[in-house]
C-alpha atoms as a PDB file:
ATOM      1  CA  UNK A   1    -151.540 -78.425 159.944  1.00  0.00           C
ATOM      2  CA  UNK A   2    -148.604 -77.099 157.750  1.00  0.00           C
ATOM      3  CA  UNK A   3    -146.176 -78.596 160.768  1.00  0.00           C
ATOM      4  CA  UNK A   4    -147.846 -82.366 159.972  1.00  0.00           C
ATOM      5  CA  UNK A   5    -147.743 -81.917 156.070  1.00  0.00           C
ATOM      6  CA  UNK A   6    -144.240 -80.472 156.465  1.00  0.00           C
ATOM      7  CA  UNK A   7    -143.383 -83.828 158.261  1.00  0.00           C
ATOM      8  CA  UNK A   8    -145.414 -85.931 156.701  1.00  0.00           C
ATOM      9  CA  UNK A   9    -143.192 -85.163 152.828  1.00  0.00           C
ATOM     10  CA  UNK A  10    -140.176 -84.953 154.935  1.00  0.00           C
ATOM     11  CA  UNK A  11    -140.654 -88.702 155.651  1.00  0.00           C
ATOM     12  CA  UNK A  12    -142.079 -89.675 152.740  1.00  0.00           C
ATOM     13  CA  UNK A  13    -139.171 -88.395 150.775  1.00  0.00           C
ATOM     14  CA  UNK A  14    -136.598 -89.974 153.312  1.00  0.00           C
ATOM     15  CA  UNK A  15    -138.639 -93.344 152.867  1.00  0.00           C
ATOM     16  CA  UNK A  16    -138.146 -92.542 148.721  1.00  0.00           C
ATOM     17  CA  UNK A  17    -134.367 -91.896 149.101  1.00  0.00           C
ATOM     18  CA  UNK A  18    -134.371 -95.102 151.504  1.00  0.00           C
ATOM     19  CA  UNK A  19    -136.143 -96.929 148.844  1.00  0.00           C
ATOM     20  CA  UNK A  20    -133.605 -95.816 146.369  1.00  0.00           C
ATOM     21  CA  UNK A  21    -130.949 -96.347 148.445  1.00  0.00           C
ATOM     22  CA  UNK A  22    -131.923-100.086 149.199  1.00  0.00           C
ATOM     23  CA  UNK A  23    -132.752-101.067 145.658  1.00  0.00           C
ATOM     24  CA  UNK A  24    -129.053 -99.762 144.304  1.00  0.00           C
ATOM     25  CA  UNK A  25    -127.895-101.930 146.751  1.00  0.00           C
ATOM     26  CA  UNK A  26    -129.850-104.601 146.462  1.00  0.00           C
ATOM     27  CA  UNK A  27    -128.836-104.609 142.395  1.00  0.00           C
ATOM     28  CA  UNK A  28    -125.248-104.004 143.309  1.00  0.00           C
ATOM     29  CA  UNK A  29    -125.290-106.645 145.572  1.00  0.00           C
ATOM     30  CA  UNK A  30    -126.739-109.054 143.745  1.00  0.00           C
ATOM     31  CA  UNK A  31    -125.024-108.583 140.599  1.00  0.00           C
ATOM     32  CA  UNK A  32    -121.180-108.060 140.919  1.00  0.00           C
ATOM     33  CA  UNK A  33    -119.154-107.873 137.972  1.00  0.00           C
ATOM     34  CA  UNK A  34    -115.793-107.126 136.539  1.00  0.00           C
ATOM     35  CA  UNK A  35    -114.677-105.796 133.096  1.00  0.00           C
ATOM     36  CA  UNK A  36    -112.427-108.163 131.066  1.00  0.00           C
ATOM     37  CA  UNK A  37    -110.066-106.592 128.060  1.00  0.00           C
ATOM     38  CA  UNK A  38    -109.344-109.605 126.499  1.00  0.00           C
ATOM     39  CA  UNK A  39    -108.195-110.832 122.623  1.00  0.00           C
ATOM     40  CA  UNK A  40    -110.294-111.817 120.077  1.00  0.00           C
ATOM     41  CA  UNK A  41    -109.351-115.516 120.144  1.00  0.00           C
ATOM     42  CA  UNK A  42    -110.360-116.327 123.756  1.00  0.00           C
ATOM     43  CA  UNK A  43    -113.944-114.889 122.791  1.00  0.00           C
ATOM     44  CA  UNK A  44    -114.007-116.411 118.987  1.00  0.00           C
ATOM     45  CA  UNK A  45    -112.615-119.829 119.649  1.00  0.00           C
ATOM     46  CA  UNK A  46    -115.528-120.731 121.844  1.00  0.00           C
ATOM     47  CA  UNK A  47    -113.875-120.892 125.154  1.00  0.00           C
ATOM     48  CA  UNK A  48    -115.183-117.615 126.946  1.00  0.00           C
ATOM     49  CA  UNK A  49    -118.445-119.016 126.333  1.00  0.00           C
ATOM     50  CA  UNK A  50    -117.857-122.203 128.028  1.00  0.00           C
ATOM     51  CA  UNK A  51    -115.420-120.750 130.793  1.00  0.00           C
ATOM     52  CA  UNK A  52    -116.809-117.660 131.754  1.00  0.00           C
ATOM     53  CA  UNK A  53    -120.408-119.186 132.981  1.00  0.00           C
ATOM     54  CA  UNK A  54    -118.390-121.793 135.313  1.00  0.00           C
ATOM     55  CA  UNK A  55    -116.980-118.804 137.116  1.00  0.00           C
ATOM     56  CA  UNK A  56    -120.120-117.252 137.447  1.00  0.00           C
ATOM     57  CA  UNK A  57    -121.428-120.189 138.694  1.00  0.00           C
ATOM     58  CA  UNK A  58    -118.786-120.915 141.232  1.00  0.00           C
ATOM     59  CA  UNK A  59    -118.249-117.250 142.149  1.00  0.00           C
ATOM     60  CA  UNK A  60    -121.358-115.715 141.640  1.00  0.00           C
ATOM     61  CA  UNK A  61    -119.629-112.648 139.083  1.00  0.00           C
ATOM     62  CA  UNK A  62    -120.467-111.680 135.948  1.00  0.00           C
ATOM     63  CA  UNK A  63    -117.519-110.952 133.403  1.00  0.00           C
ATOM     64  CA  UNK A  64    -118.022-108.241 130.948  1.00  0.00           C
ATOM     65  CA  UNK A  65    -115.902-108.969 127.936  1.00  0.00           C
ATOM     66  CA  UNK A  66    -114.622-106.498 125.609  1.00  0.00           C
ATOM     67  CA  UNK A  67    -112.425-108.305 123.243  1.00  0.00           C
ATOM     68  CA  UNK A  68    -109.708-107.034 120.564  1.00  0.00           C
ATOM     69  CA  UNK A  69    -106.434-107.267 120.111  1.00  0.00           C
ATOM     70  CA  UNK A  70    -103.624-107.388 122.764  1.00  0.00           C
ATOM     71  CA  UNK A  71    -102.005-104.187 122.656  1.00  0.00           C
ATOM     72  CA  UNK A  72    -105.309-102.464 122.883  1.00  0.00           C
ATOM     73  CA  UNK A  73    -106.436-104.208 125.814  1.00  0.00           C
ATOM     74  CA  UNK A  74    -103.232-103.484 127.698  1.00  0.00           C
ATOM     75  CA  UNK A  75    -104.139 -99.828 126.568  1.00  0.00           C
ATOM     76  CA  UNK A  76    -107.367 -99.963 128.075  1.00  0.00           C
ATOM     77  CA  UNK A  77    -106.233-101.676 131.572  1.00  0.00           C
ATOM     78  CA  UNK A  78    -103.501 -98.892 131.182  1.00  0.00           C
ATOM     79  CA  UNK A  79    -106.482 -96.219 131.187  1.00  0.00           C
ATOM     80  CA  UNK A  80    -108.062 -98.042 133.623  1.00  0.00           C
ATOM     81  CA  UNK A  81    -111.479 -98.661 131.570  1.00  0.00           C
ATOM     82  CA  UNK A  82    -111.043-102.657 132.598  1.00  0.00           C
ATOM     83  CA  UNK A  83    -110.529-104.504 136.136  1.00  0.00           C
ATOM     84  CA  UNK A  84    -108.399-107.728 134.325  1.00  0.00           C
ATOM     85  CA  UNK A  85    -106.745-108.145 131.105  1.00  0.00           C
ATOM     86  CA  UNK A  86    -106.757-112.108 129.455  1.00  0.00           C
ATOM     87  CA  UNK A  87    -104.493-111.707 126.872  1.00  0.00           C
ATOM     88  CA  UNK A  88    -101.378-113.579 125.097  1.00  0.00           C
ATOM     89  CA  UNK A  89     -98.189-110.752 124.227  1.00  0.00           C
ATOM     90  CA  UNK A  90     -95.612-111.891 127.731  1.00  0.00           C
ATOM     91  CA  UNK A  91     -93.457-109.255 126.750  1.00  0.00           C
ATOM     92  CA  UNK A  92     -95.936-106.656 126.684  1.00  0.00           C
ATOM     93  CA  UNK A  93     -97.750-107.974 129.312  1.00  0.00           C
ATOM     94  CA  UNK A  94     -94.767-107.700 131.311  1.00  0.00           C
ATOM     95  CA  UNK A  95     -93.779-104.230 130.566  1.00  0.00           C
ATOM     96  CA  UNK A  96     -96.993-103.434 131.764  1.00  0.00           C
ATOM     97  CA  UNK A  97     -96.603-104.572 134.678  1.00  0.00           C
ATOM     98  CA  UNK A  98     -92.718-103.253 135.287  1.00  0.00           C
ATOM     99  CA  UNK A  99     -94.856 -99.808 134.275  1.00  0.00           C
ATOM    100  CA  UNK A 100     -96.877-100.194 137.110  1.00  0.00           C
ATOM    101  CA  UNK A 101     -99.842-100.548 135.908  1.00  0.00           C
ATOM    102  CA  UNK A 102    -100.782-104.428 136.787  1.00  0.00           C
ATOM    103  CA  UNK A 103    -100.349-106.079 140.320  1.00  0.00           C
ATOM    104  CA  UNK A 104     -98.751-109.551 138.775  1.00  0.00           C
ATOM    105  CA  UNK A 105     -98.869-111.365 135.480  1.00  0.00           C
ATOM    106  CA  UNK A 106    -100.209-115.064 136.436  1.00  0.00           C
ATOM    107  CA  UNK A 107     -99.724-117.709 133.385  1.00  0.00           C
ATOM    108  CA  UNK A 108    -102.778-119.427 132.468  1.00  0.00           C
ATOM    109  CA  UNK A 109    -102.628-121.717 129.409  1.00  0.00           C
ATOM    110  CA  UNK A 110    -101.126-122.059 125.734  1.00  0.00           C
ATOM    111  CA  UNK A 111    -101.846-123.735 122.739  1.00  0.00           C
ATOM    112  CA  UNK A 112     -99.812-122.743 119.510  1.00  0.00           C
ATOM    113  CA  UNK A 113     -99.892-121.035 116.474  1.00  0.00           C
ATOM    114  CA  UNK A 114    -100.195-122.127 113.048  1.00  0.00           C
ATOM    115  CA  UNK A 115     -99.310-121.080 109.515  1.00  0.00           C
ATOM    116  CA  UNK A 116    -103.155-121.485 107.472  1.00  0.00           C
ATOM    117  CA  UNK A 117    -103.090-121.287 103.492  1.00  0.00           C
ATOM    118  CA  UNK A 118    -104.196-122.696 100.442  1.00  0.00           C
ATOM    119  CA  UNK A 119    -103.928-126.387 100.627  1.00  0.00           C
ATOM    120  CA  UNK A 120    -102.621-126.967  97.274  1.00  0.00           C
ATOM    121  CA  UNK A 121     -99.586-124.669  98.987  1.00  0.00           C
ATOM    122  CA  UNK A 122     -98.845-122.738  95.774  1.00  0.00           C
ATOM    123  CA  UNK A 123     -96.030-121.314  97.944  1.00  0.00           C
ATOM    124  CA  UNK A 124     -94.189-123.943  98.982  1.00  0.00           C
ATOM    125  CA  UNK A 125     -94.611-123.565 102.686  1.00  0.00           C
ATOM    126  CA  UNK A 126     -95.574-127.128 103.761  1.00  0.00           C
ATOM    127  CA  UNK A 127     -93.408-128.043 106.952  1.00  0.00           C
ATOM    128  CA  UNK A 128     -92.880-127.550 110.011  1.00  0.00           C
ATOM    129  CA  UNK A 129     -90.296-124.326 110.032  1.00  0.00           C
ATOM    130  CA  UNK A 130     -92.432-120.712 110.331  1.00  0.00           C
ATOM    131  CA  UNK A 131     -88.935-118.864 109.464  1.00  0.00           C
ATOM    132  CA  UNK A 132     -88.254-120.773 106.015  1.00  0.00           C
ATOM    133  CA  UNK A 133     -92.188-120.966 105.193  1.00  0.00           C
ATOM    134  CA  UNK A 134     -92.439-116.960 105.267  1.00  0.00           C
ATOM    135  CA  UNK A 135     -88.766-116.542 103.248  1.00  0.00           C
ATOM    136  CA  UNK A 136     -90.709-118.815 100.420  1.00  0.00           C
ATOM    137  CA  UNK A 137     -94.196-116.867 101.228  1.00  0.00           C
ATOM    138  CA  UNK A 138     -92.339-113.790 100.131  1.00  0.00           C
ATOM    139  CA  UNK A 139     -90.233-114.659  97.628  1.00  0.00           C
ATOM    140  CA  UNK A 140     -93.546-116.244  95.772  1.00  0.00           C
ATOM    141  CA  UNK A 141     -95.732-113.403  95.587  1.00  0.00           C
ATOM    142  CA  UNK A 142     -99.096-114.881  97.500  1.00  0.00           C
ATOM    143  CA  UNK A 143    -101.128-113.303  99.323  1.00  0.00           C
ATOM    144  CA  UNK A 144    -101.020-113.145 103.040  1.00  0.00           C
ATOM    145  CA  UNK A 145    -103.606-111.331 105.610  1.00  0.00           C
ATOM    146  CA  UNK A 146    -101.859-109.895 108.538  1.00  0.00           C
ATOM    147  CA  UNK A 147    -104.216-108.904 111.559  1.00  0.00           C
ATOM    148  CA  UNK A 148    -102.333-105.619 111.430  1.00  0.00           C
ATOM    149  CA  UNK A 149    -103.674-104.577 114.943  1.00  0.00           C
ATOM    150  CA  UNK A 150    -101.752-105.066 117.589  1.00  0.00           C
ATOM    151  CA  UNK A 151    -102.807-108.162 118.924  1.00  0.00           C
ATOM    152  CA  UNK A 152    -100.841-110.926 120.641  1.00  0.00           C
ATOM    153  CA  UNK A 153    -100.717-112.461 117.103  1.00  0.00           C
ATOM    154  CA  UNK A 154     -99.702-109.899 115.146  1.00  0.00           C
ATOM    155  CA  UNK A 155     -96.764-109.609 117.470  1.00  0.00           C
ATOM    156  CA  UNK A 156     -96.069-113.254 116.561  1.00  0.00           C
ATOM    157  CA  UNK A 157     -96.279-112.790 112.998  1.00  0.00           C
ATOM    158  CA  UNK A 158     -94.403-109.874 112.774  1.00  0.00           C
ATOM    159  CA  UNK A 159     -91.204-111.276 114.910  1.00  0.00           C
ATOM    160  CA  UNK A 160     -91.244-114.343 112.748  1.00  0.00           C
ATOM    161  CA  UNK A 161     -91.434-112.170 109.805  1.00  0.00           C
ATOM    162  CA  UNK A 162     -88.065-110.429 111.066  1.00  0.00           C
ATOM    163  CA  UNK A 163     -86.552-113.862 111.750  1.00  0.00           C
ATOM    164  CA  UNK A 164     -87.061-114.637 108.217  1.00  0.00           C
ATOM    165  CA  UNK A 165     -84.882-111.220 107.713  1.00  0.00           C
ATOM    166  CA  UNK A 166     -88.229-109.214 106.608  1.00  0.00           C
ATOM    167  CA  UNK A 167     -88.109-106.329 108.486  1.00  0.00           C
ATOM    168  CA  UNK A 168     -91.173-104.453 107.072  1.00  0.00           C
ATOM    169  CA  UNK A 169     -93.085-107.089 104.729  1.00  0.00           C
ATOM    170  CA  UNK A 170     -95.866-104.940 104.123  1.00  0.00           C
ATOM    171  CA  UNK A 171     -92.897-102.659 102.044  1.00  0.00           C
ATOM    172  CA  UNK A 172     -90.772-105.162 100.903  1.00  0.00           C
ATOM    173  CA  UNK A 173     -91.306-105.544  97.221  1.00  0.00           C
ATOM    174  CA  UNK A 174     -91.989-109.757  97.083  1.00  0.00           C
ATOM    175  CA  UNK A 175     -94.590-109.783  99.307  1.00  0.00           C
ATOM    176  CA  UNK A 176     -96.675-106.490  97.864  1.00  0.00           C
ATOM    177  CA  UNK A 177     -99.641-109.265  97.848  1.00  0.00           C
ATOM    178  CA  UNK A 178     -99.483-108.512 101.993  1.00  0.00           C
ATOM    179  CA  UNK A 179    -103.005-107.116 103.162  1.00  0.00           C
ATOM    180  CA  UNK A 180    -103.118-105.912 106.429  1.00  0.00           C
ATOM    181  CA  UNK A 181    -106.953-105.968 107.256  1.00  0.00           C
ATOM    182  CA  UNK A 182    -106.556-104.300 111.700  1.00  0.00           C
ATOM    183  CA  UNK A 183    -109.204-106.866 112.607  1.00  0.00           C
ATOM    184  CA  UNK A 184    -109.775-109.534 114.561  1.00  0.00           C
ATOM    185  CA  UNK A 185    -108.906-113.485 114.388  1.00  0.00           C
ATOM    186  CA  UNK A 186    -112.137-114.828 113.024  1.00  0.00           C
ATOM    187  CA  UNK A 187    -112.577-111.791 110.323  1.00  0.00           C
ATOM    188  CA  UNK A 188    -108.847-112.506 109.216  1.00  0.00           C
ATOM    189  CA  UNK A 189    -109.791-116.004 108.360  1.00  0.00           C
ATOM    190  CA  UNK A 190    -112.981-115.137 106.609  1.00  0.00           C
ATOM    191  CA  UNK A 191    -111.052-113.029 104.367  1.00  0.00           C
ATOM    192  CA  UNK A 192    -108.012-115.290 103.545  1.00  0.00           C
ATOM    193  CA  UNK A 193    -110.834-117.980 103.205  1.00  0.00           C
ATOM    194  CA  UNK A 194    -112.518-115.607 100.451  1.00  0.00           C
ATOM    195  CA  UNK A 195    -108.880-114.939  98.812  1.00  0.00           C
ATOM    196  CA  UNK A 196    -106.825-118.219  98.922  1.00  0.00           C
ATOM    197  CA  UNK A 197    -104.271-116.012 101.107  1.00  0.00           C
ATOM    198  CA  UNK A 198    -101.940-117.505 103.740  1.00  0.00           C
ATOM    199  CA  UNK A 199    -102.522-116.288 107.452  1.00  0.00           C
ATOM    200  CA  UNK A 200    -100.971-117.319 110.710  1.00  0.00           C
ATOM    201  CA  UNK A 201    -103.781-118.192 113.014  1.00  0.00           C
ATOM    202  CA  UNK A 202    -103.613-119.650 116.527  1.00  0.00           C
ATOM    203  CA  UNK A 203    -105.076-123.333 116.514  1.00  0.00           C
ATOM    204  CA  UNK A 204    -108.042-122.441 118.911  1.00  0.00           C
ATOM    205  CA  UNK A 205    -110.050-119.775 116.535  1.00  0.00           C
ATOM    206  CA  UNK A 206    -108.725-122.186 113.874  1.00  0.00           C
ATOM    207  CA  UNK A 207    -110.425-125.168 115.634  1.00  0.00           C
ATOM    208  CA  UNK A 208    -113.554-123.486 115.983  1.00  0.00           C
ATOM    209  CA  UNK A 209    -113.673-121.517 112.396  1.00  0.00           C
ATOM    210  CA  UNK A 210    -116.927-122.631 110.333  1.00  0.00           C
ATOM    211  CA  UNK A 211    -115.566-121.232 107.060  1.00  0.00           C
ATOM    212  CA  UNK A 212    -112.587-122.925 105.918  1.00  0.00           C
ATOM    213  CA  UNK A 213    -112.840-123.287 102.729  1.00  0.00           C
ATOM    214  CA  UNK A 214    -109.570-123.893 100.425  1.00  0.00           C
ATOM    215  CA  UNK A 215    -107.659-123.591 103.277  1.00  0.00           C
ATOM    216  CA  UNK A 216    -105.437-125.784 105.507  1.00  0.00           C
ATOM    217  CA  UNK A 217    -103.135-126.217 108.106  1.00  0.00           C
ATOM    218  CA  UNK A 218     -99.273-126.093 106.159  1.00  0.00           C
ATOM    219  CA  UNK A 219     -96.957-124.898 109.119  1.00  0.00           C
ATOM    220  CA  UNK A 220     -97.310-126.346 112.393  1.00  0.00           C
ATOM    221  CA  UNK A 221     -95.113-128.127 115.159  1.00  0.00           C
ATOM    222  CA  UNK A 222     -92.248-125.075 115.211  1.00  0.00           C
ATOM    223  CA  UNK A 223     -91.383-124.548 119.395  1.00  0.00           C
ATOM    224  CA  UNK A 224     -91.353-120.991 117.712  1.00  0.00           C
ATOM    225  CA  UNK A 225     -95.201-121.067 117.336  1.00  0.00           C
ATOM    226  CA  UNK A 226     -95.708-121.519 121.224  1.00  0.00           C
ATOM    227  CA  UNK A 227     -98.744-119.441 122.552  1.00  0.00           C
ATOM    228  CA  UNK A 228     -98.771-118.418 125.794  1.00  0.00           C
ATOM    229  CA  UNK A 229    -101.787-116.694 127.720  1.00  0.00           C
ATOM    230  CA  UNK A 230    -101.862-114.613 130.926  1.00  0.00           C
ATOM    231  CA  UNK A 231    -104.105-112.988 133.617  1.00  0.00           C
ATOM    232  CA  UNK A 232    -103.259-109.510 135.105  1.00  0.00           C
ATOM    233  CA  UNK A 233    -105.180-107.792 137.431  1.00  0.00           C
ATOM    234  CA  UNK A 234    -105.066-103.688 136.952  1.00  0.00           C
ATOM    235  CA  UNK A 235    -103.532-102.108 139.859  1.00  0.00           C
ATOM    236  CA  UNK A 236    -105.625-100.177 142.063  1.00  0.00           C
ATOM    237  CA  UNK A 237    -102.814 -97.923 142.694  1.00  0.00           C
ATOM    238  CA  UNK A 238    -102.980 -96.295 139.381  1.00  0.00           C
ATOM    239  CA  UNK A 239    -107.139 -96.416 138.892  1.00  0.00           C
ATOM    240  CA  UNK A 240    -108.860 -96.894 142.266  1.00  0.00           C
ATOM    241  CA  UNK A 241    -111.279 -97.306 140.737  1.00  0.00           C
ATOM    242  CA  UNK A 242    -111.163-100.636 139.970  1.00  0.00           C
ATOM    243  CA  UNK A 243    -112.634-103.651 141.116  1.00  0.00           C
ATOM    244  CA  UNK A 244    -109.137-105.492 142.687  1.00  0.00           C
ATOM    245  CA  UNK A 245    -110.932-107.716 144.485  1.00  0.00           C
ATOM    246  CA  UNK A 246    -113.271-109.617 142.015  1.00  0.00           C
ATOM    247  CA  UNK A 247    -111.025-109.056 139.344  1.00  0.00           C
ATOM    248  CA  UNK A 248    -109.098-110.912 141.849  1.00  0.00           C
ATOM    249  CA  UNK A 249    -111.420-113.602 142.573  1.00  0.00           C
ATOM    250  CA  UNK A 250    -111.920-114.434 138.793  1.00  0.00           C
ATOM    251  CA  UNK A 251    -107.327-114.361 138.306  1.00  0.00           C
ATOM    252  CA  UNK A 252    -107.644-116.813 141.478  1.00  0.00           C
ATOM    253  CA  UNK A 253    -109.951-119.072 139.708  1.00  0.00           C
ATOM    254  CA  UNK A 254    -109.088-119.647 136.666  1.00  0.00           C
ATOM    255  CA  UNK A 255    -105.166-119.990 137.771  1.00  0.00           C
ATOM    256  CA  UNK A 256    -106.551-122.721 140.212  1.00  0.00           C
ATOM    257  CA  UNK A 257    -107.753-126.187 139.877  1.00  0.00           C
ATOM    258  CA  UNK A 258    -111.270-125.881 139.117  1.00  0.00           C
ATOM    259  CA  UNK A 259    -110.365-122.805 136.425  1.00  0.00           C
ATOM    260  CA  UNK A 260    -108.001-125.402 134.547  1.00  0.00           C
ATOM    261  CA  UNK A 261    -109.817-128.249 134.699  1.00  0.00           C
ATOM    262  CA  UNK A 262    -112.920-126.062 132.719  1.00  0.00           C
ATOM    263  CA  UNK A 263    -109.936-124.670 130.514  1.00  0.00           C
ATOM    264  CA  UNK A 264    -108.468-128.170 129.760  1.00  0.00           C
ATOM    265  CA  UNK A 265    -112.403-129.794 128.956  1.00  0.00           C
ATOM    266  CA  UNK A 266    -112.934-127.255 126.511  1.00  0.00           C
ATOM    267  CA  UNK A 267    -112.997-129.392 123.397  1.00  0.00           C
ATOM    268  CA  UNK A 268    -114.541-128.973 119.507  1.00  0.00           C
ATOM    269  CA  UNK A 269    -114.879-132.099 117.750  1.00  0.00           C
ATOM    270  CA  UNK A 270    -113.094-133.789 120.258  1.00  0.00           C
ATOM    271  CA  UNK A 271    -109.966-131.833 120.220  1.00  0.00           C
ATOM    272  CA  UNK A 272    -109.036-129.734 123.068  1.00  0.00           C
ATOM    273  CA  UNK A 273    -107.974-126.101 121.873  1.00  0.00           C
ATOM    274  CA  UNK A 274    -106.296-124.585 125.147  1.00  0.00           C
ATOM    275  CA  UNK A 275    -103.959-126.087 127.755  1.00  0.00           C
ATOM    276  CA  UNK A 276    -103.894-125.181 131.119  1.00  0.00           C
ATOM    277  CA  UNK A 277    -100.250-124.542 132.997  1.00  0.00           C
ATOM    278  CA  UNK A 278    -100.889-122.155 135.526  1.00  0.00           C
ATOM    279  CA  UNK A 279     -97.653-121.920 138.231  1.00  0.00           C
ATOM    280  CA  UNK A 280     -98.929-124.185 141.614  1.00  0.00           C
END
C-alpha cells in the first residue's frame, strides 16, 4: 500500500510540475515582448500609440515602453534593463554603440524642433534663426523652461545655447529667468504654458499638446533645428540577457516599408508630425 501511495504523489506531483511547466510556456509563448527605453516625445506626441499596435499586429509582440529622456534611456540599455532604445541624441547614440553596448544604430525618422513662446514675442525672437533668437532671449530677461534632463532635446537646446556663445545659461546673469524643471516634453509645455516662458519643443509633442495657451510657434525653419530619431538594439554581448531577436524583429519593422508607411500616416489635425527616412 505505501509503495502505490508513494507512486501515486510521485506522479501526481510530476503531472503538477508538468502542468506548471506547460502553462509558463504556454504564457511565454503566447505573449512575447520586448522592453523599449524610449523619449518622452515618441510616447507624448501620440505616435507610440498609433505605431506600436501595428507591430503587434503584424508581429505578434508586445512593446513595453518606458519613456524619459535620452541620456537615461541609453543608461538603461547600457545596464541592460531594456532590449531596444527609440531615441533622438546621434551623437550619443553613437558613442554607445562605439562603447559596445548596441549592435547598430538604424535611422528611423525626423521632424524638427521649434522655438515655442509667448506670441506677443516680448523678446524679440520671431524668425527663423535659433542662434540670434536665444542671444535676444537672454539679453531680455524672459523666462525660458529648459527640460534640464538629459534628453535628446535638452542636448539640442543646450548646443544652440553655446552657439549663441552661452556657455552655461542657467549662470549667466541675463537669463537668471532660466528654470530648469528635469521633466519631460509635455510637462515642460504645461509649465511654460502656465508662465508665458519660451521653450524649445520638437513639433510632434507640440502638434499634439492640448494646452497651449498664450503660446506660439516664433522660431522655426533653421536646418539647425533638424531632429533625427534612431533604433538600436542592446547587444547581447554585454547583457545576454536580452531579447536580440524580437528587439530585432520590432528595429526590422519599423526601419522597413510597412514600419514607415504607419510612421509617415501618423497625422493630428491633418498634419503629419514624424517623417520616415530609414537607409534602404
Amino acid at each position: 500500500m505505501r509503495s502505490i501511495v508513494h507512486t501515486l504523489s510521485r506522479r501526481v506531483l510530476l503531472g503538477v510540475v508538468a502542468t506548471f511547466i506547460g502553462l509558463g510556456a504556454s504564457a511565454a509563448d503566447g505573449d512575447p515582448f520586448i522592453v523599449m527605453s524610449s523619449t518622452t516625445s515618441t510616447e507624448q506626441s501620440g505616435l507610440f500609440a498609433h505605431l506600436l499596435p501595428a507591430f503587434k499586429k503584424a508581429r505578434g509582440i508586445d512593446v513595453r515602453v518606458v519613456a524619459q529622456g535620452t541620456g537615461q534611456a541609453l543608461d538603461m540599455g547600457r545596464r541592460g534593463d531594456a532590449d531596444v532604445l527609440f531615441v533622438h541624441d546621434q551623437a550619443a547614440e553613437e558613442k554607445f554603440v562605439a562603447e559596445g553596448f548596441g549592435l547598430a544604430r538604424r535611422p528611423v525618422m525626423y521632424n524638427d524642433f521649434v522655438l515655442v513662446g509667448p506670441a506677443d514675442d516680448p523678446a524679440g525672437t520671431r524668425g527663423k534663426d535659433v542662434v540670434a533668437a536665444l542671444r535676444k532671449l537672454a539679453a531680455s530677461g524672459q523666462p525660458f523652461i529648459s527640460r534640464g534632463d538629459r534628453s535628446g532635446t535638452h542636448a539640442a537646446e543646450l548646443r544652440y545655447w553655446k552657439l549663441a556663445g552661452i556657455d552655461d545659461p542657467a549662470a549667466a546673469a541675463k537669463t537668471a529667468a532660466y528654470r530648469a524643471c528635469g521633466c519631460g516634453m509635455g510637462p515642460a509645455l504645461n509649465i511654460a504654458s502656465s508662465s508665458d516662458a519660451y521653450v524649445l519643443a520638437d513639433r510632434g509633442t507640440w502638434l499634439a499638446f492640448k494646452n497651449p495657451g498664450k503660446l506660439a510657434i516664433l522660431v522655426e525653419g533653421d536646418s539647425r533645428l533638424f531632429n533625427q530619431y534612431g533604433v538600436i538594439v542592446v547587444n547581447p554581448a554585454r547583457h545576454p540577457h536580452v531579447k536580440t531577436a524580437l528587439a530585432q524583429a520590432f528595429a526590422d519593422w519599423v526601419t522597413g516599408p510597412d514600419g514607415q508607411a504607419t510612421i509617415a500616416a501618423y497625422k493630428i489635425e491633418g498634419k503629419q508630425l514624424f517623417f520616415p527616412n530609414a537607409e534602404r
